[in-house]
C-alpha atoms as a PDB file:
ATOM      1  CA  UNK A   1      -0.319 -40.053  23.060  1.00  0.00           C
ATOM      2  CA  UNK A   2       2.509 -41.624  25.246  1.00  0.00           C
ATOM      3  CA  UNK A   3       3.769 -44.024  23.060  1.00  0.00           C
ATOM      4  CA  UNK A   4       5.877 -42.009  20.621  1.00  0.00           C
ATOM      5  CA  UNK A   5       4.927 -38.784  22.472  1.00  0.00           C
ATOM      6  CA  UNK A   6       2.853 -36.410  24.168  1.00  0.00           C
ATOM      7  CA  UNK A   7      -0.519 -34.844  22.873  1.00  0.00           C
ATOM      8  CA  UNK A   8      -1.926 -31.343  24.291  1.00  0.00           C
ATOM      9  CA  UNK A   9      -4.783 -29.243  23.648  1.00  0.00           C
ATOM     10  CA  UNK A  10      -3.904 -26.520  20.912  1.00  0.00           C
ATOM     11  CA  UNK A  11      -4.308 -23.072  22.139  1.00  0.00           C
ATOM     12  CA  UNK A  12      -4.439 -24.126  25.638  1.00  0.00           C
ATOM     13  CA  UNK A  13      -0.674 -23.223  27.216  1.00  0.00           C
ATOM     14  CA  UNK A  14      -2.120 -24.521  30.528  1.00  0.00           C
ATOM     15  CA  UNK A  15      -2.555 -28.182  29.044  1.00  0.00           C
ATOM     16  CA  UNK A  16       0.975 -27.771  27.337  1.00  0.00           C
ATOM     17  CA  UNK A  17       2.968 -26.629  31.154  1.00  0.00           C
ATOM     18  CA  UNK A  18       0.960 -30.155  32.554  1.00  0.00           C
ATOM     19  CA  UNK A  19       2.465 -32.299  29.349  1.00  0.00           C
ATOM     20  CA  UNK A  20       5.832 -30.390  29.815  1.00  0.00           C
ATOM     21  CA  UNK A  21       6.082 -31.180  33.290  1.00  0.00           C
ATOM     22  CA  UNK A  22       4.655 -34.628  32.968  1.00  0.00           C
ATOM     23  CA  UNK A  23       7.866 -34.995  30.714  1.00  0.00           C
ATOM     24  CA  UNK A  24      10.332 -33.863  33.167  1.00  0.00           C
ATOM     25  CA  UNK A  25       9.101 -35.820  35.789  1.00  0.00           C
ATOM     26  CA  UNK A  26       8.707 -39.195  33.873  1.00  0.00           C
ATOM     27  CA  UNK A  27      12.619 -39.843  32.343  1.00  0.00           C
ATOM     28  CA  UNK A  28      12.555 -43.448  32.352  1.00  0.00           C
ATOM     29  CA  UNK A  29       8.486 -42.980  29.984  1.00  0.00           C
ATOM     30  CA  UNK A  30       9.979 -40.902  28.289  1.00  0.00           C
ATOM     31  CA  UNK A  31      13.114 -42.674  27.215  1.00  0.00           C
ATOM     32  CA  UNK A  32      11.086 -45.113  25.719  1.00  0.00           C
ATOM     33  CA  UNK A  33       8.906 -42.788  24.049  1.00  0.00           C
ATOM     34  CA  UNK A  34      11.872 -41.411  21.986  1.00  0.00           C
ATOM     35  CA  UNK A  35      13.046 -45.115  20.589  1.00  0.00           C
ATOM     36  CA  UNK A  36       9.585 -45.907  19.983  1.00  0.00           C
ATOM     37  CA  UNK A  37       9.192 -42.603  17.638  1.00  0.00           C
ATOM     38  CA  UNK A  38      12.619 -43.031  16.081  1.00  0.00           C
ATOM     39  CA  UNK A  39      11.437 -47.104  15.315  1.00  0.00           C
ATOM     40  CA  UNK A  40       8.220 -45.227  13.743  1.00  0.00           C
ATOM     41  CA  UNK A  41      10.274 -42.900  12.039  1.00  0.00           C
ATOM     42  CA  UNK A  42      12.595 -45.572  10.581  1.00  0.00           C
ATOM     43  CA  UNK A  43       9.457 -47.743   9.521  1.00  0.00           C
ATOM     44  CA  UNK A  44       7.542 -44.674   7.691  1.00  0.00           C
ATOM     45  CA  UNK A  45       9.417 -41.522   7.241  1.00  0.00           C
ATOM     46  CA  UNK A  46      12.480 -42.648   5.600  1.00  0.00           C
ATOM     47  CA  UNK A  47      13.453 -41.412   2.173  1.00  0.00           C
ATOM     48  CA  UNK A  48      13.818 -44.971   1.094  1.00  0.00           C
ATOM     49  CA  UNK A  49      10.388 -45.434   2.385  1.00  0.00           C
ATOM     50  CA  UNK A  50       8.833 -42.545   0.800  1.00  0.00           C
ATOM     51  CA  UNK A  51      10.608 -42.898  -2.418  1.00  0.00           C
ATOM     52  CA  UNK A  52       8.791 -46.550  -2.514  1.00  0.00           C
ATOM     53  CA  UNK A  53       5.660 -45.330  -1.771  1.00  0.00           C
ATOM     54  CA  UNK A  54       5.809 -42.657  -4.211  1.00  0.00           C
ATOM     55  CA  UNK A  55       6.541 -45.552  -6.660  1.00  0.00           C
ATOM     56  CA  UNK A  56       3.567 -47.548  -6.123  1.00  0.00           C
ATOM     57  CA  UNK A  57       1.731 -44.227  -6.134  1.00  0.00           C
ATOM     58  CA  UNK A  58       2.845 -43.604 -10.335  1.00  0.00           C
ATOM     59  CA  UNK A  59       2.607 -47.595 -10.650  1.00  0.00           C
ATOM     60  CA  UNK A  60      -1.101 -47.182 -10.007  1.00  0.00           C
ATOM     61  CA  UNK A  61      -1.436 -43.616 -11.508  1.00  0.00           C
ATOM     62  CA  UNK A  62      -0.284 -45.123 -15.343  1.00  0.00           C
ATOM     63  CA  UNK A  63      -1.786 -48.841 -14.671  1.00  0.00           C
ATOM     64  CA  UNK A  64      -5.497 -48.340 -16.788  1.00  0.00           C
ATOM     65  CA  UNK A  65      -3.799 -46.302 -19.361  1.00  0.00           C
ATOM     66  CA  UNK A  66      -3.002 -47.707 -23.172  1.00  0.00           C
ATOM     67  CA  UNK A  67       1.269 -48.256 -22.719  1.00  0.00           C
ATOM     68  CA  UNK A  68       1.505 -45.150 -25.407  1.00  0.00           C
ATOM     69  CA  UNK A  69      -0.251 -42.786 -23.298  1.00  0.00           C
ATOM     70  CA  UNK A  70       2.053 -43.550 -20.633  1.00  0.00           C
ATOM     71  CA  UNK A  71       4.998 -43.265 -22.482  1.00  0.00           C
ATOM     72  CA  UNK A  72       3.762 -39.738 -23.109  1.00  0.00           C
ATOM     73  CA  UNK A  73       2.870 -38.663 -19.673  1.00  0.00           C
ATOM     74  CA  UNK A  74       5.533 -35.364 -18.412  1.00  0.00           C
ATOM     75  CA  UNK A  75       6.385 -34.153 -14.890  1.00  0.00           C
END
């Protein structure tokens, strides 16, 4: 909440009008709360990103397993 964005209650439109308004009348916050979310983005949310992590994720799915079971293993 106000570093890559705004948080608001769920269910509660009253809370969502304050954040909406808080947004409108604070340009310069939230300027830098879009490049902060868009340097988040970039660091986690990539596909390069995910595909890596989804790598290490099958590395450590197979490691523990005989080398012919892996060899064997379908998706």
């Amino acid at each position: 909440h106000g570093r890559t964005g705004r948080h608001f209650k769920a269910g509660n439109p009253d809370d969502l009008c304050a954040q909406i308004e808080w947004v409108l009348a604070h340009r310069e916050e939230l300027m830098q709360m879009r490049r902060a979310a868009w340097e988040e983005f970039d660091l986690k949310y990539t596909a390069e990103r995910n595909y890596g992590l989804l790598m290490k994720i099958y590395e450590k799915a197979g490691a523990g397993k005989p080398r012919e079971e892996q060899s064997r293993v379908s998706f």
